[in-house]
PDB file of N, CA and C in Angstrom:
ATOM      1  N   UNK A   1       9.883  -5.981  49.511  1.00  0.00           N
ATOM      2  CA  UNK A   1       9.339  -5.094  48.508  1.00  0.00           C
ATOM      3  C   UNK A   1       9.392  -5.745  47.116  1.00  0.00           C
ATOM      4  N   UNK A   2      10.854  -6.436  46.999  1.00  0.00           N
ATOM      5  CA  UNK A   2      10.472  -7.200  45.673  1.00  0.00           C
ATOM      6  C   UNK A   2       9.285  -8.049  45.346  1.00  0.00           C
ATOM      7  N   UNK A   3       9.528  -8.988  46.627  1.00  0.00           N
ATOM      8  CA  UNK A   3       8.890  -9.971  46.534  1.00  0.00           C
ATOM      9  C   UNK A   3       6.873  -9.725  46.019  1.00  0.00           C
ATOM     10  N   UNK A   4       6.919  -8.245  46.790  1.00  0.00           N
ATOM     11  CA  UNK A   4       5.197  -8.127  46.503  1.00  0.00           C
ATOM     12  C   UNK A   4       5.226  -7.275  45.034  1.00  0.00           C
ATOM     13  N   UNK A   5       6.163  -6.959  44.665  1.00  0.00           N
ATOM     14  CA  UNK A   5       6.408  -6.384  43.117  1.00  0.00           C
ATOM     15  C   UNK A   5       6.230  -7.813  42.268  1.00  0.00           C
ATOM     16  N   UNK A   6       7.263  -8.641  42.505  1.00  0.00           N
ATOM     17  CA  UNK A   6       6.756  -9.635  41.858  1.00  0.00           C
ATOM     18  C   UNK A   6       5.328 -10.521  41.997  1.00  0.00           C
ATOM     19  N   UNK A   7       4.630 -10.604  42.712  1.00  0.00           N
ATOM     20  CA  UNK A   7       3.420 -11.130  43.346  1.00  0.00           C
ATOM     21  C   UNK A   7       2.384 -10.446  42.762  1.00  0.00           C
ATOM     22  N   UNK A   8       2.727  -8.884  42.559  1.00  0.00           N
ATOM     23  CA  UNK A   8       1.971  -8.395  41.547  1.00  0.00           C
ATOM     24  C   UNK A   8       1.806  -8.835  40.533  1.00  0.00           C
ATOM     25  N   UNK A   9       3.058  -8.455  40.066  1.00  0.00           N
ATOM     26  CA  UNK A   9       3.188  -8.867  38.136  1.00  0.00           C
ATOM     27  C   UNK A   9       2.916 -10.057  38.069  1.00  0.00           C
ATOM     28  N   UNK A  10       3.048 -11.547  39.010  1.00  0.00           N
ATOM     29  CA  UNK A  10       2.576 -12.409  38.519  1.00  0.00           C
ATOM     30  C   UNK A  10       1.009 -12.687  38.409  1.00  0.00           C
ATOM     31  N   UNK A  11       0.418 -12.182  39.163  1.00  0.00           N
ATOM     32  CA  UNK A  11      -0.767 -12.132  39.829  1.00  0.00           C
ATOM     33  C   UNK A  11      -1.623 -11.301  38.402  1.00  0.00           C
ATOM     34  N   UNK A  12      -0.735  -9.902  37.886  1.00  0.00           N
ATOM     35  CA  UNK A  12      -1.513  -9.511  36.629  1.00  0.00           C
ATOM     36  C   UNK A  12      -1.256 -10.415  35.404  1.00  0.00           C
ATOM     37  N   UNK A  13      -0.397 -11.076  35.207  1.00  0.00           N
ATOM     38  CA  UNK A  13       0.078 -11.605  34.218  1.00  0.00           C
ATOM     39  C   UNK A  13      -1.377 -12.867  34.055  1.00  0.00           C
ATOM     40  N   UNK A  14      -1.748 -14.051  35.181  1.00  0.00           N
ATOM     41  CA  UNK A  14      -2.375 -14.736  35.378  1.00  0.00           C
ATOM     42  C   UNK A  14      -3.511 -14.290  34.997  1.00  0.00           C
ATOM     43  N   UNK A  15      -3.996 -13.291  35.224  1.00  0.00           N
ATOM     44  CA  UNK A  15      -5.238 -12.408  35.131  1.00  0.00           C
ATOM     45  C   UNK A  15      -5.435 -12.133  33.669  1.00  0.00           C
ATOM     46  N   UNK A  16      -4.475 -11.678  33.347  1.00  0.00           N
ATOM     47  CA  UNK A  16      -4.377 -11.492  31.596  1.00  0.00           C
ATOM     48  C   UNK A  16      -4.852 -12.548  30.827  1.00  0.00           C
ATOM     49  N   UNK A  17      -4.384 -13.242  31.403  1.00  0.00           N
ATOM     50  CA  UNK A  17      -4.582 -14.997  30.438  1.00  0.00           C
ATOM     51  C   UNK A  17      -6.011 -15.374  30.676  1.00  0.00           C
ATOM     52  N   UNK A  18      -6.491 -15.144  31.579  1.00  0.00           N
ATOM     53  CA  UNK A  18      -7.731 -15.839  32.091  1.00  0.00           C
ATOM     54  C   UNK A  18      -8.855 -15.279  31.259  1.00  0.00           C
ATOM     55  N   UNK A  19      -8.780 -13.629  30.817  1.00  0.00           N
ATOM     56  CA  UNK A  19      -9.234 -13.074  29.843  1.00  0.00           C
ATOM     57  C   UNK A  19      -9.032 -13.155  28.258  1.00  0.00           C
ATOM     58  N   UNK A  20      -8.312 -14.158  27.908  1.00  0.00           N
ATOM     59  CA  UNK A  20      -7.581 -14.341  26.735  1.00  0.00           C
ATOM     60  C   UNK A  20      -9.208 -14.577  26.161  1.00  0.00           C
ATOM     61  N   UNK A  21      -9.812 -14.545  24.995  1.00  0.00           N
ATOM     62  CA  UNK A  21     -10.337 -15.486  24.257  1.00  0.00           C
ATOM     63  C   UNK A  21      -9.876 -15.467  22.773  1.00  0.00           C
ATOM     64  N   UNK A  22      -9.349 -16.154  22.125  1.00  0.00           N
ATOM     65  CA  UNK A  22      -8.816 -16.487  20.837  1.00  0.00           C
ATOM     66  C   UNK A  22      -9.642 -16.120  19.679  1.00  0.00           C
ATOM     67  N   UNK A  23     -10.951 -16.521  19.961  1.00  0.00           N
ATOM     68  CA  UNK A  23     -12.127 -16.099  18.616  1.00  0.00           C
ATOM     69  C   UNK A  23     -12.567 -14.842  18.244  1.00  0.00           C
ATOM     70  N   UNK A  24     -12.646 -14.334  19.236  1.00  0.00           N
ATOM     71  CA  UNK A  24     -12.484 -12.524  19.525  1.00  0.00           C
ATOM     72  C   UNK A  24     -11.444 -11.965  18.731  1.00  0.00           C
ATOM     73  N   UNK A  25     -10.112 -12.075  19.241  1.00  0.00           N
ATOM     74  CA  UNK A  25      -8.837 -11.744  18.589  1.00  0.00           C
ATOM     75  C   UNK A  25      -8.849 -11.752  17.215  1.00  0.00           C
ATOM     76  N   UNK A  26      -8.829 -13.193  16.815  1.00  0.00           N
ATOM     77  CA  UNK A  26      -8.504 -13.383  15.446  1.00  0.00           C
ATOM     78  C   UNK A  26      -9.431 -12.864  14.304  1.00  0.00           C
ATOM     79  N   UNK A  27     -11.022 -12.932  14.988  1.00  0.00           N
ATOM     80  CA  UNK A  27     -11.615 -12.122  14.486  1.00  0.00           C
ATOM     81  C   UNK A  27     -11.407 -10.580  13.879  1.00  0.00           C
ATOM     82  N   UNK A  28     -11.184 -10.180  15.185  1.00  0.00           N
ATOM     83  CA  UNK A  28     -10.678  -8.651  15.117  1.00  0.00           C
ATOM     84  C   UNK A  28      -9.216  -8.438  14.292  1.00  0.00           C
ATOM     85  N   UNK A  29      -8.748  -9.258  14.302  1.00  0.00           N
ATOM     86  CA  UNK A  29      -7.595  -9.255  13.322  1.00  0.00           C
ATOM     87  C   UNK A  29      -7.644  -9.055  11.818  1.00  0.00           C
ATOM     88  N   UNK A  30      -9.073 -10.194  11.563  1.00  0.00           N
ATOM     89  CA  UNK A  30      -9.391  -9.896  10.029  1.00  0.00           C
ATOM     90  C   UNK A  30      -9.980  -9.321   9.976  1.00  0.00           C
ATOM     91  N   UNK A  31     -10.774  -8.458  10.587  1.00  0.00           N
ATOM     92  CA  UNK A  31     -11.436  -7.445  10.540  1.00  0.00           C
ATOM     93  C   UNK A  31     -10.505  -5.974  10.289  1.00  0.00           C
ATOM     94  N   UNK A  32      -9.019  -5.823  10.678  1.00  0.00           N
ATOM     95  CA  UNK A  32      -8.522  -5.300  10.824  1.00  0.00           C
ATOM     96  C   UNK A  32      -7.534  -5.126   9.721  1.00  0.00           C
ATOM     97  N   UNK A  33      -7.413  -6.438   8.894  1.00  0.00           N
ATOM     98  CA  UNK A  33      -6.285  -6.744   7.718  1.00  0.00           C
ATOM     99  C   UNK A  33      -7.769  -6.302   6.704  1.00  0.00           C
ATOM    100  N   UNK A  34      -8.402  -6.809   6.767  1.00  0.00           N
ATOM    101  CA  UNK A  34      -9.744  -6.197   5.752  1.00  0.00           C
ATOM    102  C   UNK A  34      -9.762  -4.886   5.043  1.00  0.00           C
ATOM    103  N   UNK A  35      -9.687  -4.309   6.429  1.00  0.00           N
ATOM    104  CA  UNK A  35      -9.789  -2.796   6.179  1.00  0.00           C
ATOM    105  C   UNK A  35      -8.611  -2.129   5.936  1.00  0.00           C
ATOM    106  N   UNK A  36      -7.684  -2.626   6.677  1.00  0.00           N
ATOM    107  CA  UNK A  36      -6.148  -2.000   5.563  1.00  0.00           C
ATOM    108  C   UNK A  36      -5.846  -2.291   4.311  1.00  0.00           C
ATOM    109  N   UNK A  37      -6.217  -3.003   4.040  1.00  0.00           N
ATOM    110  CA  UNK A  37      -5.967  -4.086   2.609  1.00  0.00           C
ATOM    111  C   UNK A  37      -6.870  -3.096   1.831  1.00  0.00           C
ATOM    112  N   UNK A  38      -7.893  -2.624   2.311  1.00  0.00           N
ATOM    113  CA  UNK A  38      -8.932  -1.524   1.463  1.00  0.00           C
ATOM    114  C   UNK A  38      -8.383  -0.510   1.212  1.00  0.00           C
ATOM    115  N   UNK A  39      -8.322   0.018   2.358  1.00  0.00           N
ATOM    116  CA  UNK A  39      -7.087   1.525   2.353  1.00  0.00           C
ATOM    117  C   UNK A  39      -5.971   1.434   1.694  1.00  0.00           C
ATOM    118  N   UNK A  40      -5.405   0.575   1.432  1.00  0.00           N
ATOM    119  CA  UNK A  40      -4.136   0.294   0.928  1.00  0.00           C
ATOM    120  C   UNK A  40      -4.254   0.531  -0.549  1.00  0.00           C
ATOM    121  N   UNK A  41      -5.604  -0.172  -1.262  1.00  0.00           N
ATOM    122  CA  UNK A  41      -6.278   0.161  -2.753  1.00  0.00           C
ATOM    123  C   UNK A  41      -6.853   1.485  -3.334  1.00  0.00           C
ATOM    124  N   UNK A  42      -7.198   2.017  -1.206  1.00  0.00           N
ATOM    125  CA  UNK A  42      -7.514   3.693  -1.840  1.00  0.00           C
ATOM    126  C   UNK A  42      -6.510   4.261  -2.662  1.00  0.00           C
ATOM    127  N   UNK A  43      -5.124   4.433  -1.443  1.00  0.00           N
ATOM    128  CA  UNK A  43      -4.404   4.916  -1.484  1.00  0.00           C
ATOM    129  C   UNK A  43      -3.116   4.962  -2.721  1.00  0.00           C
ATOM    130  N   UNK A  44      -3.531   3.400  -3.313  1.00  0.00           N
ATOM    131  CA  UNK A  44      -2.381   2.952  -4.528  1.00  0.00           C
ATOM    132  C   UNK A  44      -3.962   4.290  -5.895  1.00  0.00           C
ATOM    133  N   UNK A  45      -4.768   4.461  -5.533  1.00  0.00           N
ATOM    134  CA  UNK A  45      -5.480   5.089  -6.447  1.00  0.00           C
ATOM    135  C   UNK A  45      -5.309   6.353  -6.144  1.00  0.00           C
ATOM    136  N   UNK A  46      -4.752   7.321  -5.141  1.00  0.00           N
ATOM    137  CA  UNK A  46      -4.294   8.852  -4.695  1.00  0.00           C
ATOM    138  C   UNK A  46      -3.162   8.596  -5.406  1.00  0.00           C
ATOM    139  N   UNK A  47      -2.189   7.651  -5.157  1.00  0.00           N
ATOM    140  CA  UNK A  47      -1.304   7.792  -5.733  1.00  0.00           C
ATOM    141  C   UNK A  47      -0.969   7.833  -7.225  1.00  0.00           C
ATOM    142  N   UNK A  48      -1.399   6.855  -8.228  1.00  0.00           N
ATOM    143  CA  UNK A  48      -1.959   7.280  -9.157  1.00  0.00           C
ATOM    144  C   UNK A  48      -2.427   8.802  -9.806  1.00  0.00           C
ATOM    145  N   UNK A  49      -3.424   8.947  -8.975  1.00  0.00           N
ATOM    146  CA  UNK A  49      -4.019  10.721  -9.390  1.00  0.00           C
ATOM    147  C   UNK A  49      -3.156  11.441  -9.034  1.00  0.00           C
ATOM    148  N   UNK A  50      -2.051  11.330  -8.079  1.00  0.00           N
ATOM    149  CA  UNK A  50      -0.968  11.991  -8.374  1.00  0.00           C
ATOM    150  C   UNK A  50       0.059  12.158  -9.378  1.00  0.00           C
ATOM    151  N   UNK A  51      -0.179  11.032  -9.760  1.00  0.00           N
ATOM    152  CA  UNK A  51       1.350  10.855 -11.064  1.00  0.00           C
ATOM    153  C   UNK A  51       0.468  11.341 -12.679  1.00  0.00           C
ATOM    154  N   UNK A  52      -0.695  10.867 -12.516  1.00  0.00           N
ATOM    155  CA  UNK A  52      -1.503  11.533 -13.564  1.00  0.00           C
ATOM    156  C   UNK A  52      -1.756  12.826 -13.706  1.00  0.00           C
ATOM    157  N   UNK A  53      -1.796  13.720 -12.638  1.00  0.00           N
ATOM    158  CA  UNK A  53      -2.081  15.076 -12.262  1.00  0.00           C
ATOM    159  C   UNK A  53      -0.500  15.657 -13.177  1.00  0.00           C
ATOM    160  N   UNK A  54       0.370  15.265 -13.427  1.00  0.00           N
ATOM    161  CA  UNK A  54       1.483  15.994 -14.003  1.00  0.00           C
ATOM    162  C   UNK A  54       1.935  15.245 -15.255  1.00  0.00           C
ATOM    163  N   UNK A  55       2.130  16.056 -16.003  1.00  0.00           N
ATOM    164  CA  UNK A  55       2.413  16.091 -17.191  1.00  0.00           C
ATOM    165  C   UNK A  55       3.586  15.162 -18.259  1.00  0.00           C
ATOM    166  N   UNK A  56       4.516  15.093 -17.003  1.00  0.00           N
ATOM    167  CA  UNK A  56       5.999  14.208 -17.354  1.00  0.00           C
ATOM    168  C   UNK A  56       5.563  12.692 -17.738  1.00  0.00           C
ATOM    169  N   UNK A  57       6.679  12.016 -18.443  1.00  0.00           N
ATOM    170  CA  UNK A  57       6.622  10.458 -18.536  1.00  0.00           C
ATOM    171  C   UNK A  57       7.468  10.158 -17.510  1.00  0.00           C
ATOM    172  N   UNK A  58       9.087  10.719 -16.706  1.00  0.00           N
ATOM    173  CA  UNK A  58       9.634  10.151 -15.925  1.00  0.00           C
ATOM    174  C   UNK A  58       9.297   9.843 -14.797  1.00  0.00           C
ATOM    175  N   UNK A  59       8.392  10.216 -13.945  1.00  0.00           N
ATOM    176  CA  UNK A  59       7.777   9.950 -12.695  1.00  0.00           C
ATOM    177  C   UNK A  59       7.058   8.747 -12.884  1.00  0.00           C
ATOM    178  N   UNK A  60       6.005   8.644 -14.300  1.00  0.00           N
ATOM    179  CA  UNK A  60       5.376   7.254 -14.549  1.00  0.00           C
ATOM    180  C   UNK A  60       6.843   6.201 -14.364  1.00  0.00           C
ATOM    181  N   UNK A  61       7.611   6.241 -15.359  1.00  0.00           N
ATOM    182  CA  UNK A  61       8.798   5.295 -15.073  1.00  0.00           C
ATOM    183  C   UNK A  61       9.305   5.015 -14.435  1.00  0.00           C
ATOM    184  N   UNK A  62       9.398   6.000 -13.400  1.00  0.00           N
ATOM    185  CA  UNK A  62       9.821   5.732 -11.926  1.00  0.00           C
ATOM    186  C   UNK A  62       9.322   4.679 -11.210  1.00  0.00           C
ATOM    187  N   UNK A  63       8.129   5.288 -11.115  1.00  0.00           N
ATOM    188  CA  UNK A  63       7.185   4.307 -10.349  1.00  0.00           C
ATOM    189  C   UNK A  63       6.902   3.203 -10.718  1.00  0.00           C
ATOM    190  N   UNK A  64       7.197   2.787 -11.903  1.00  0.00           N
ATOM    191  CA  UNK A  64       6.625   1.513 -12.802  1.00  0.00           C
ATOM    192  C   UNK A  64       7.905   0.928 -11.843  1.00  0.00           C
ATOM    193  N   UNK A  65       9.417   1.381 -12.410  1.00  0.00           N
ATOM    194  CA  UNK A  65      10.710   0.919 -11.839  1.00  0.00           C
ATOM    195  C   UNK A  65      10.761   0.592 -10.311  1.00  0.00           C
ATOM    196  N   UNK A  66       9.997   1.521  -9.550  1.00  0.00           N
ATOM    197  CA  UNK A  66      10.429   0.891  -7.868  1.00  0.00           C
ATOM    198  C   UNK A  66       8.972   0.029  -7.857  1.00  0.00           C
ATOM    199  N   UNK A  67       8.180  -0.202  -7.712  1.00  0.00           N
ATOM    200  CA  UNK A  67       7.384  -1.490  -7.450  1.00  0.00           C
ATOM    201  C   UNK A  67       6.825  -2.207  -8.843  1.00  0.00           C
ATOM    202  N   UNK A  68       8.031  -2.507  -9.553  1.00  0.00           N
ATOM    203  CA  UNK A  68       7.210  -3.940 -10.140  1.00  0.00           C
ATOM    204  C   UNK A  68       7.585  -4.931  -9.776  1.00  0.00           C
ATOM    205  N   UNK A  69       7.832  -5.305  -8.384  1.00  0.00           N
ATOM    206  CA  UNK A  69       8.312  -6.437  -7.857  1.00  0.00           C
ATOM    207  C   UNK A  69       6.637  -6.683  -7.197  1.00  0.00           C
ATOM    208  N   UNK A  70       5.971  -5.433  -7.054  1.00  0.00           N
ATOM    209  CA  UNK A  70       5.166  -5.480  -5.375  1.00  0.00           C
ATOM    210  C   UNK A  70       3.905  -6.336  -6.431  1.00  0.00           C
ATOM    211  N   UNK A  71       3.171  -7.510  -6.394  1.00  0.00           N
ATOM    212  CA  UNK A  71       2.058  -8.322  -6.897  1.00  0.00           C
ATOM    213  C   UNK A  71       0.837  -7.480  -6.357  1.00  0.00           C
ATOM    214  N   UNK A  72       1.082  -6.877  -5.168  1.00  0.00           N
ATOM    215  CA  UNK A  72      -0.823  -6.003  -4.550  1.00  0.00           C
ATOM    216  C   UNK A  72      -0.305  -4.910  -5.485  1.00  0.00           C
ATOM    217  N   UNK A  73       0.265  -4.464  -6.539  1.00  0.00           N
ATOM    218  CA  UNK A  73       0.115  -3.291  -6.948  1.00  0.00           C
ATOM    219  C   UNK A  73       0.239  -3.378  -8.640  1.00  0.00           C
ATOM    220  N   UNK A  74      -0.444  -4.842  -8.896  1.00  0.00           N
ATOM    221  CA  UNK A  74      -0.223  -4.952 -10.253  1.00  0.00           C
ATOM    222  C   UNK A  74      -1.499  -4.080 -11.021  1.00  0.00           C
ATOM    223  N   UNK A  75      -2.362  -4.184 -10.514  1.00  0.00           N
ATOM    224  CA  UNK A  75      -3.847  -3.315 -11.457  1.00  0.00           C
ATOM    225  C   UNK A  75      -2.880  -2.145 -11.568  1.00  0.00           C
ATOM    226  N   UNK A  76      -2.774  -1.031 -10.181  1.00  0.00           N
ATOM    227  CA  UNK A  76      -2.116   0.031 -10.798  1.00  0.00           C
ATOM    228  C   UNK A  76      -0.728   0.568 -11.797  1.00  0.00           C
ATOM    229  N   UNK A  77      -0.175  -0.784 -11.537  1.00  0.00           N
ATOM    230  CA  UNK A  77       1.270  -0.585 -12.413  1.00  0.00           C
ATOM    231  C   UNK A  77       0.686  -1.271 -14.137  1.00  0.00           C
ATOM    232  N   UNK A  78      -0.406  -1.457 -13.696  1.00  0.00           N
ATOM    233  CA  UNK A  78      -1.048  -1.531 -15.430  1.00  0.00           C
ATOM    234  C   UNK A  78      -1.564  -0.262 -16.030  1.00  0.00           C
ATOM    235  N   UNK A  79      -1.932   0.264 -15.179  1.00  0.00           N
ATOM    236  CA  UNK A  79      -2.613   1.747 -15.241  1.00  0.00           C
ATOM    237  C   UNK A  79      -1.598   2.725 -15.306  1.00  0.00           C
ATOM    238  N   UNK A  80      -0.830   2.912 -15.083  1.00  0.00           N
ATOM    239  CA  UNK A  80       0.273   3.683 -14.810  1.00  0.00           C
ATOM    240  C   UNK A  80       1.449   3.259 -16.086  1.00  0.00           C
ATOM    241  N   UNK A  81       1.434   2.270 -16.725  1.00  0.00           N
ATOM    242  CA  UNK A  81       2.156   1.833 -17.758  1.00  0.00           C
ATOM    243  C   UNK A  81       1.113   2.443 -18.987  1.00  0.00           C
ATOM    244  N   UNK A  82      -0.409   1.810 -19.247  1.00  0.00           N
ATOM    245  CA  UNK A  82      -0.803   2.028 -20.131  1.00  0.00           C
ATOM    246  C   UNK A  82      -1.011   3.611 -19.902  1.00  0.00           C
ATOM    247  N   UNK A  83      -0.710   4.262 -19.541  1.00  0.00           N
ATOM    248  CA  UNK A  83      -0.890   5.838 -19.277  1.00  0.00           C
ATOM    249  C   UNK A  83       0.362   6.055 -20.255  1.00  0.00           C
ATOM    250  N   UNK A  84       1.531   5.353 -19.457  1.00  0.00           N
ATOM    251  CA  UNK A  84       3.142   5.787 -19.791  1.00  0.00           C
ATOM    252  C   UNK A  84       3.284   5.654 -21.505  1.00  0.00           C
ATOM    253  N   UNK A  85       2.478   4.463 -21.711  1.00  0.00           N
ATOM    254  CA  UNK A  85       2.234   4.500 -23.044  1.00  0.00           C
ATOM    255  C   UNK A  85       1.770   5.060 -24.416  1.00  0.00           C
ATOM    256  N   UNK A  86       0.500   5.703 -23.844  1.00  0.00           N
ATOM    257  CA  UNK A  86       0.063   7.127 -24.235  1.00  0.00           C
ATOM    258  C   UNK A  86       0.558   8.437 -24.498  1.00  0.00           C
ATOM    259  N   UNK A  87       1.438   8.193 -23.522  1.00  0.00           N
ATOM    260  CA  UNK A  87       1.734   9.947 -23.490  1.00  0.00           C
ATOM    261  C   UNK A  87       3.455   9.791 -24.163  1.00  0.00           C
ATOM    262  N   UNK A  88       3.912   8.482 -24.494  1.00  0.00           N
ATOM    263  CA  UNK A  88       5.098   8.358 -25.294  1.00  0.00           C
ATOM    264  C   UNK A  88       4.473   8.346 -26.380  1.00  0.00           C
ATOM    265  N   UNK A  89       3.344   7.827 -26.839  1.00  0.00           N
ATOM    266  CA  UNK A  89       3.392   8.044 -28.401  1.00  0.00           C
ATOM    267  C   UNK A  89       2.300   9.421 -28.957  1.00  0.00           C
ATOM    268  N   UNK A  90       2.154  10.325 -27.994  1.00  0.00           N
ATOM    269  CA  UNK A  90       1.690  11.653 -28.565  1.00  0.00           C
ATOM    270  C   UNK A  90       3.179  12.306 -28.342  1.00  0.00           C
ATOM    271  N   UNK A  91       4.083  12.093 -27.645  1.00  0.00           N
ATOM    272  CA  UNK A  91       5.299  12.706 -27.657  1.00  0.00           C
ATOM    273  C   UNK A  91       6.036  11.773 -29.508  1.00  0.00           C
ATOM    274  N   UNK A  92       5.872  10.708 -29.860  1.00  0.00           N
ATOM    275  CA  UNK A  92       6.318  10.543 -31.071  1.00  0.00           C
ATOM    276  C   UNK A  92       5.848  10.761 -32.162  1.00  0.00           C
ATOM    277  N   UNK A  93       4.156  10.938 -31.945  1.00  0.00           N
ATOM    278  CA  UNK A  93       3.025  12.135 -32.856  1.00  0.00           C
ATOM    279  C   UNK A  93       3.646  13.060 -33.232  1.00  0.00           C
ATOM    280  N   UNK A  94       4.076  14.050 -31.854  1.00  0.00           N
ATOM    281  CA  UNK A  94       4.429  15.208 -32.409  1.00  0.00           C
ATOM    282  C   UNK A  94       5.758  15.109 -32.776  1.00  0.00           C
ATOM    283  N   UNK A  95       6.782  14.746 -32.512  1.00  0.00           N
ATOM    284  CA  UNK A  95       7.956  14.851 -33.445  1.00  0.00           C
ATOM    285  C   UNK A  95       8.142  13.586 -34.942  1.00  0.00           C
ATOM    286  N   UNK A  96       7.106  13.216 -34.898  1.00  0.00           N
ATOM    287  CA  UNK A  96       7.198  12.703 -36.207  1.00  0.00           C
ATOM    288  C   UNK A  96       6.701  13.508 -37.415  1.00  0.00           C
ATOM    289  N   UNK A  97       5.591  14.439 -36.688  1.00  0.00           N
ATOM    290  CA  UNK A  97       5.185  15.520 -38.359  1.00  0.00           C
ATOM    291  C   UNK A  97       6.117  16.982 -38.051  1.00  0.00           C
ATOM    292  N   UNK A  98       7.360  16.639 -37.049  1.00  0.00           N
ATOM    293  CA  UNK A  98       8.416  18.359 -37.110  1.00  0.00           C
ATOM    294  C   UNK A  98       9.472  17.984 -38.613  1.00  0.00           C
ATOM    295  N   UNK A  99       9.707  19.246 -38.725  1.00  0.00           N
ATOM    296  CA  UNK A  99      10.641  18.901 -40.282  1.00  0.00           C
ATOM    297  C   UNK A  99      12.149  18.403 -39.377  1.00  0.00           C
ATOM    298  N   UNK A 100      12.826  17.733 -40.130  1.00  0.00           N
ATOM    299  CA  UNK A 100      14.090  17.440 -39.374  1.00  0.00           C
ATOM    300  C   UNK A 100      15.146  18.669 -39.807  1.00  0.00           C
TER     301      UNK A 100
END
């Protein structure tokens, strides 16, 4: 019983290979990193319209703070800074004309 268990599996294993073609694959691979790599730019832009959708500066800082290591996320951590930037100096607008 082993023996035709194994006779199988070798028998599919052989079979597997014989179907291999490499140009196919790798193709489909970049075809596949393509399109995540896209999604990945949607999604750094949802994310964004999320942090813009609210009002605070600490969430911008946050986020600036956990990925400015990440290089695929430099456009948005420019966007997300020059935002952070904005909305600190209408916050020093307004307490610069309050009486002290």
């Amino acid at each position: 019983m082993q023996r035709l268990a194994l006779t199988l599996l070798f028998s599919s294993m052989l079979f597997g290979c014989a179907g291999y073609q490499p140009k196919d694959i790798f193709a489909q691979s970049r075809e596949w990193l393509a399109q995540t790599s896209d999604g990945a730019a949607a999604n750094y832009d949802d994310e964004i319209e999320v942090l813009f959708a609210q009002p605070y500066i600490d969430p911008l800082t946050d986020y600036i703070n956990q990925h400015i290591d990440d290089e695929r996320r430099a456009e948005p951590l420019r966007k997300v800074s020059a935002e952070r930037k904005v909305r600190c100096q209408e916050i020093a607008d307004k307490y610069l004309t309050r009486p002290l």
